[in-house]
N, C-alpha and C. Protein backbone atom coordinates (compact mmCIF):
# COMPACT_ATOMS: atom_id res chain seq x y z
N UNK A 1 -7.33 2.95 8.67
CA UNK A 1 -6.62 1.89 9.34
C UNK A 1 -7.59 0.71 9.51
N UNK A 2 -7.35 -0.62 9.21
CA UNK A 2 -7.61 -1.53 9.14
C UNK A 2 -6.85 -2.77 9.76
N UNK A 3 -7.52 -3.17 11.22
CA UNK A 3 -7.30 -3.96 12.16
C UNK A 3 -8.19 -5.22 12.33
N UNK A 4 -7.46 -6.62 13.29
CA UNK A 4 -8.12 -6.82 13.69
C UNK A 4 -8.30 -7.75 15.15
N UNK A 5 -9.03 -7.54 15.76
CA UNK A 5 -8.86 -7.78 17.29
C UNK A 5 -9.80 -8.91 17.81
N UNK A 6 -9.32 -9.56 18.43
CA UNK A 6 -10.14 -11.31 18.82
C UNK A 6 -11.35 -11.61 17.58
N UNK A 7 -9.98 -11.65 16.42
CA UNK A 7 -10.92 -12.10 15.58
C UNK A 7 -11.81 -11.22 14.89
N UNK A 8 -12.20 -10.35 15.52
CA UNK A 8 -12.90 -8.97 14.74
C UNK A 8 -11.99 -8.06 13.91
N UNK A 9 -13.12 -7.48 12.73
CA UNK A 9 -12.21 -6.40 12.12
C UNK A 9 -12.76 -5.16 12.08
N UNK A 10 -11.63 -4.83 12.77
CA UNK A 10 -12.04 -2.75 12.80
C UNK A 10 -11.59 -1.80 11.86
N UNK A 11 -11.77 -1.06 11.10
CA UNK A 11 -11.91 -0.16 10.00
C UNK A 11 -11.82 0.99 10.22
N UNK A 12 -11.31 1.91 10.54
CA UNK A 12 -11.46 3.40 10.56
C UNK A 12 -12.29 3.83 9.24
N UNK A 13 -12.25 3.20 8.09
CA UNK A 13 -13.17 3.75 6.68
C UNK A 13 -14.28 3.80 6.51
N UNK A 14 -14.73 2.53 7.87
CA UNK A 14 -16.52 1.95 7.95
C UNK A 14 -17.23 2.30 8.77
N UNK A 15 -16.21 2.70 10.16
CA UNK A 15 -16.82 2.72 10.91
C UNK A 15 -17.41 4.13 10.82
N UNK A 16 -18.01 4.76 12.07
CA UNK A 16 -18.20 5.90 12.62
C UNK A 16 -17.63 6.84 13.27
N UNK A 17 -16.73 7.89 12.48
CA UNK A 17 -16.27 8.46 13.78
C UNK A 17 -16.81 9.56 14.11
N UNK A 18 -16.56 9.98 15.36
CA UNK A 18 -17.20 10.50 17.08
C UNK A 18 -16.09 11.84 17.26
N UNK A 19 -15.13 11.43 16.90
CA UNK A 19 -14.26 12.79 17.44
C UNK A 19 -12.61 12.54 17.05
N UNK A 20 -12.15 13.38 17.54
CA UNK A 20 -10.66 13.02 17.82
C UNK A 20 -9.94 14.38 18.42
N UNK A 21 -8.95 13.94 19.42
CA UNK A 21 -7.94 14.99 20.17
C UNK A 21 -6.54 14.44 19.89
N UNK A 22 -5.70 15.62 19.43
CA UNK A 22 -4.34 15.29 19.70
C UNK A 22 -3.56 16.31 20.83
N UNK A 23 -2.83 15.64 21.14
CA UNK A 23 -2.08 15.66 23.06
C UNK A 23 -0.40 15.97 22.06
N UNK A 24 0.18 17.14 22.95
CA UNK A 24 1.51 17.35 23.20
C UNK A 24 1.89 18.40 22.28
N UNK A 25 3.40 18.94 21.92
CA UNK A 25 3.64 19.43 21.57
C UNK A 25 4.35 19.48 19.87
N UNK A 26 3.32 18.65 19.16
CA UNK A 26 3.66 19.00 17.65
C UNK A 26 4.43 17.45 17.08
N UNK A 27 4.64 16.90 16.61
CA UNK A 27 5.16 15.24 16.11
C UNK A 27 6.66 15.26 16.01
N UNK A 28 7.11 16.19 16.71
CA UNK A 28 8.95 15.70 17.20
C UNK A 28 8.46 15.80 18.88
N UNK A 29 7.31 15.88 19.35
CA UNK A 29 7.44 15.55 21.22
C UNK A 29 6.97 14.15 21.00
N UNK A 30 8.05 13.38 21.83
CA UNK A 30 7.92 12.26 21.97
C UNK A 30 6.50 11.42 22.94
N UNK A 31 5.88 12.65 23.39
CA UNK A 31 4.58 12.86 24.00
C UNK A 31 3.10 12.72 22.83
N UNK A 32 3.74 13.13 22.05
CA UNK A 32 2.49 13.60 20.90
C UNK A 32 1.48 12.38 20.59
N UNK A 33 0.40 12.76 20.49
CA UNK A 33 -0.20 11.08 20.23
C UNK A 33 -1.82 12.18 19.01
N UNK A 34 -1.86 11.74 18.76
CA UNK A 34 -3.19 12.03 17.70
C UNK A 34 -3.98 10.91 17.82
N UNK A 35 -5.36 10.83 18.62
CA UNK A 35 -6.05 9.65 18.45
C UNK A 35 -7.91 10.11 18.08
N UNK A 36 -8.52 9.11 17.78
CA UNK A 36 -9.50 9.39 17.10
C UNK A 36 -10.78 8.29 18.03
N UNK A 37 -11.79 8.57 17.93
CA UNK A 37 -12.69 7.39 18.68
C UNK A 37 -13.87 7.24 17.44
N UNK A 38 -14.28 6.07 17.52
CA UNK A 38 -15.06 5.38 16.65
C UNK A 38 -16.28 4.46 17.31
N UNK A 39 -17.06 4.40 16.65
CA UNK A 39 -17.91 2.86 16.87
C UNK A 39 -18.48 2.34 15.43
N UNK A 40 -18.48 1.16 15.33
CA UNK A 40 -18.99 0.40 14.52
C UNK A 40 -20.38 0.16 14.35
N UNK A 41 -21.14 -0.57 13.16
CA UNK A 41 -22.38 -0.65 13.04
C UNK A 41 -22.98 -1.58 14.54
N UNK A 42 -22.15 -2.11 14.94
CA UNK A 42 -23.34 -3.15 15.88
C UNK A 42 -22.77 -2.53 17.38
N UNK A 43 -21.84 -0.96 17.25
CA UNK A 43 -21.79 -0.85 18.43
C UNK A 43 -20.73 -0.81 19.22
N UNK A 44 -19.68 -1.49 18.31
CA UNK A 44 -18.44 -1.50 19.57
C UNK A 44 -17.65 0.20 19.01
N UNK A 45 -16.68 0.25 20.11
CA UNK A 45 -16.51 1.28 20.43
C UNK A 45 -14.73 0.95 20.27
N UNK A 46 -14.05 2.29 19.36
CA UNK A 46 -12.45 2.15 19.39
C UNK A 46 -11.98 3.31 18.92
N UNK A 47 -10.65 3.36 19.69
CA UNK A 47 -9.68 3.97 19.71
C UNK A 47 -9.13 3.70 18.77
N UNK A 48 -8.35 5.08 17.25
CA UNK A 48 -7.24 4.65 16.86
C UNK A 48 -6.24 5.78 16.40
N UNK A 49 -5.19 5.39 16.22
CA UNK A 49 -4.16 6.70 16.42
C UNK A 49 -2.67 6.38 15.94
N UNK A 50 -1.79 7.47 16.06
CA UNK A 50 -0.70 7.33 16.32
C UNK A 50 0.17 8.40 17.10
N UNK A 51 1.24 8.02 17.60
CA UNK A 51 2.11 8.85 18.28
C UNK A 51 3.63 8.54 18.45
N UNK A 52 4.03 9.30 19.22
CA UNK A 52 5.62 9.50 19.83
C UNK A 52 5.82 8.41 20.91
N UNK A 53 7.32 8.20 20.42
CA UNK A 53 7.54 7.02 22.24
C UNK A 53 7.18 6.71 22.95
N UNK A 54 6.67 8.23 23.71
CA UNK A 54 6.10 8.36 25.24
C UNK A 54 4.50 8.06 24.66
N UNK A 55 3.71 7.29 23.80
CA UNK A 55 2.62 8.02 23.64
C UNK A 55 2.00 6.25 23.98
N UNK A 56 0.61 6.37 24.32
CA UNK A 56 -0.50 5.03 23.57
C UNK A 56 0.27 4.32 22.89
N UNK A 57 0.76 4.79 21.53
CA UNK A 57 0.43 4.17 20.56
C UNK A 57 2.02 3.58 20.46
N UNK A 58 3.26 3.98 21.44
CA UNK A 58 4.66 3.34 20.69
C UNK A 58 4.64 2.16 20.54
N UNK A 59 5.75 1.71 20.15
CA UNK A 59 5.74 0.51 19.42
C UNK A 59 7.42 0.02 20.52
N UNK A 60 7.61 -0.67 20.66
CA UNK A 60 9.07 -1.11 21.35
C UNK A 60 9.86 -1.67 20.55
N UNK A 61 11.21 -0.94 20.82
CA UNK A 61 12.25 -1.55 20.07
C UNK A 61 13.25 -2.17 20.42
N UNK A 62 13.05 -2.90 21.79
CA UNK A 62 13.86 -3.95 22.48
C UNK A 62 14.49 -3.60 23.44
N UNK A 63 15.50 -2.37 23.16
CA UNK A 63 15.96 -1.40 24.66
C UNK A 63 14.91 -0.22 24.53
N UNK A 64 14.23 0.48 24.00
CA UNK A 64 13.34 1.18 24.33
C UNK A 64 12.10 1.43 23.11
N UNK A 65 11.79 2.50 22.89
CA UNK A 65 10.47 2.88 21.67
C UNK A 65 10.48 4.01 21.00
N UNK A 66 9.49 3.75 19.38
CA UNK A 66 9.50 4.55 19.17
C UNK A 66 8.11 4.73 18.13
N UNK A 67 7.84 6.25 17.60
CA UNK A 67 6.76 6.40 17.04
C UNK A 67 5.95 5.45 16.43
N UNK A 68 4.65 4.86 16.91
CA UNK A 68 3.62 3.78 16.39
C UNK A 68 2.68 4.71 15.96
N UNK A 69 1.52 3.38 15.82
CA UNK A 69 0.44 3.37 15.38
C UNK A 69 -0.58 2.47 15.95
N UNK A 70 -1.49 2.38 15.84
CA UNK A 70 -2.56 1.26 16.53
C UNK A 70 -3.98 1.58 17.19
N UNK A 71 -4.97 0.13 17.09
CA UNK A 71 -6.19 0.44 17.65
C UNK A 71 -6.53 0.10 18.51
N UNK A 72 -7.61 0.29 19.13
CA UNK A 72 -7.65 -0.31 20.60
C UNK A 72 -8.84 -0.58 21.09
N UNK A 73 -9.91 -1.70 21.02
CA UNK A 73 -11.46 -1.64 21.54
C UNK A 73 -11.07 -1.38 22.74
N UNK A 74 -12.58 -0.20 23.09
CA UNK A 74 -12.59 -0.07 24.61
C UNK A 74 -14.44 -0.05 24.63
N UNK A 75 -14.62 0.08 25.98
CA UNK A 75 -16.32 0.19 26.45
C UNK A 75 -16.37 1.18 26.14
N UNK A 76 -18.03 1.14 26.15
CA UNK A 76 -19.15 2.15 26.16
C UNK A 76 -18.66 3.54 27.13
N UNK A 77 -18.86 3.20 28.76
CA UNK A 77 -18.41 3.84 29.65
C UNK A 77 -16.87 4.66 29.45
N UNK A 78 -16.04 4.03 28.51
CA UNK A 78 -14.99 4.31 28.40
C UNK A 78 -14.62 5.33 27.46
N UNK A 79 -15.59 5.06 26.60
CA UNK A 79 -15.99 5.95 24.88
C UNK A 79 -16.56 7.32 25.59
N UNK A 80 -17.31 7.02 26.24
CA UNK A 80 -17.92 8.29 27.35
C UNK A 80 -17.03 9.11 27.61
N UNK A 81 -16.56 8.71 28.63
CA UNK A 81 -15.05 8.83 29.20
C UNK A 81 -13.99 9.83 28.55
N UNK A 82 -13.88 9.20 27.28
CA UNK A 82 -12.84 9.92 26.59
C UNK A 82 -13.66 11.38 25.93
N UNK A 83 -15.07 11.00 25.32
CA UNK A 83 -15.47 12.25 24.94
C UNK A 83 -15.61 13.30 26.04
N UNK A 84 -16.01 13.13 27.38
CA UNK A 84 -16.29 13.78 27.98
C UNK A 84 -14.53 14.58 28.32
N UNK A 85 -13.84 13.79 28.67
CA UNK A 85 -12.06 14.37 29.50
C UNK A 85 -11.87 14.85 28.08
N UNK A 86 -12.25 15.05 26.86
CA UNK A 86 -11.72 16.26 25.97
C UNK A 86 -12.41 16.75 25.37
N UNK A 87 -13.37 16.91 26.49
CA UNK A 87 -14.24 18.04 25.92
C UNK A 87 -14.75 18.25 24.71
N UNK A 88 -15.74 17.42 24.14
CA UNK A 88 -15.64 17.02 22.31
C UNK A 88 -17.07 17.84 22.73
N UNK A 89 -17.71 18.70 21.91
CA UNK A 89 -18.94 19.11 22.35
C UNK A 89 -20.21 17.88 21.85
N UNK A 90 -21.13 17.93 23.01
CA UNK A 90 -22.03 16.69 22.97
C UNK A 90 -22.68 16.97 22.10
N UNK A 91 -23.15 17.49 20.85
CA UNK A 91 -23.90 17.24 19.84
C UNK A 91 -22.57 16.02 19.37
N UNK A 92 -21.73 16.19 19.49
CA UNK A 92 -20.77 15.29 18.36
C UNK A 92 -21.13 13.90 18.92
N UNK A 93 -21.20 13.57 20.21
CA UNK A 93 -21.82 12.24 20.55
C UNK A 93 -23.12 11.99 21.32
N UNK A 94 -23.67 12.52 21.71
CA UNK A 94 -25.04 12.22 22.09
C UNK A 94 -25.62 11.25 21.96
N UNK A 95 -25.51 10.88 20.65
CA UNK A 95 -26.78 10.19 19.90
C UNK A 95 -25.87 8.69 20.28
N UNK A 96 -24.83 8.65 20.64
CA UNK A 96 -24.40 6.98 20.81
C UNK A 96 -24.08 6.88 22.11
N UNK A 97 -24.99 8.35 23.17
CA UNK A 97 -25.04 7.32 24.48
C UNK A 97 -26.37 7.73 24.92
N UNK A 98 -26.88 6.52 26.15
CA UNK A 98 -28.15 7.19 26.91
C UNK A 98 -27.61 8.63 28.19
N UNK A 99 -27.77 9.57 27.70
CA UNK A 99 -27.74 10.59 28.59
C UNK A 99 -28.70 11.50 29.27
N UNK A 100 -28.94 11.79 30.62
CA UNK A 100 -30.14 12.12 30.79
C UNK A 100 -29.48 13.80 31.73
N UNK A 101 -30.67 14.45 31.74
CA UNK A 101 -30.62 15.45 32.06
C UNK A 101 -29.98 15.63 33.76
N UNK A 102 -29.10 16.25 34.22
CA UNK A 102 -29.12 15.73 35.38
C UNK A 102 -29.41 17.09 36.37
């Protein structure tokens, strides 16, 4: 997937990816979302995916929605965030945050 956001362009082909979780019950739950996290060479950090109605990623169809697609820059803290709430094991990201022993 090939986006691009204030002017920037994000790549799922170039970039780096970090992980990915998919949520719900199989691609007829209107819940279902499949998303993936990334960062780029200089660092930024994104979301990209697709899903069901209920998901991130719908798309609206004027009275309501339905299955999309789409990317999404988010922070550092946020990239964290997501690896950590699904449990991606930290060899898979480590190396793209400062983490210290606690």
């Amino acid at each position: 997937m090939k986006r691009t956001v204030d002017g920037k362009i994000y790549n799922t082909e170039t970039a780096t990816f970090i992980g990915n979780r998919e949520y719900g019950n199989g691609r007829s739950d209107f819940r279902y979302e499949d998303t993936s996290l990334y960062v780029t060479k200089k660092g930024t950090f994104f979301l990209a995916g697709e899903g069901g109605a209920l998901s991130r990623w719908a798309k609206s169809t004027g009275n309501g929605s339905c299955w999309g697609e789409g990317l999404e820059v988010i922070s550092k803290m946020d990239a964290l965030e997501f690896c950590e709430s699904n449990a991606f094991p930290i060899e898979d990201y480590e190396k793209f945050f400062e983490l210290v022993e606690g």
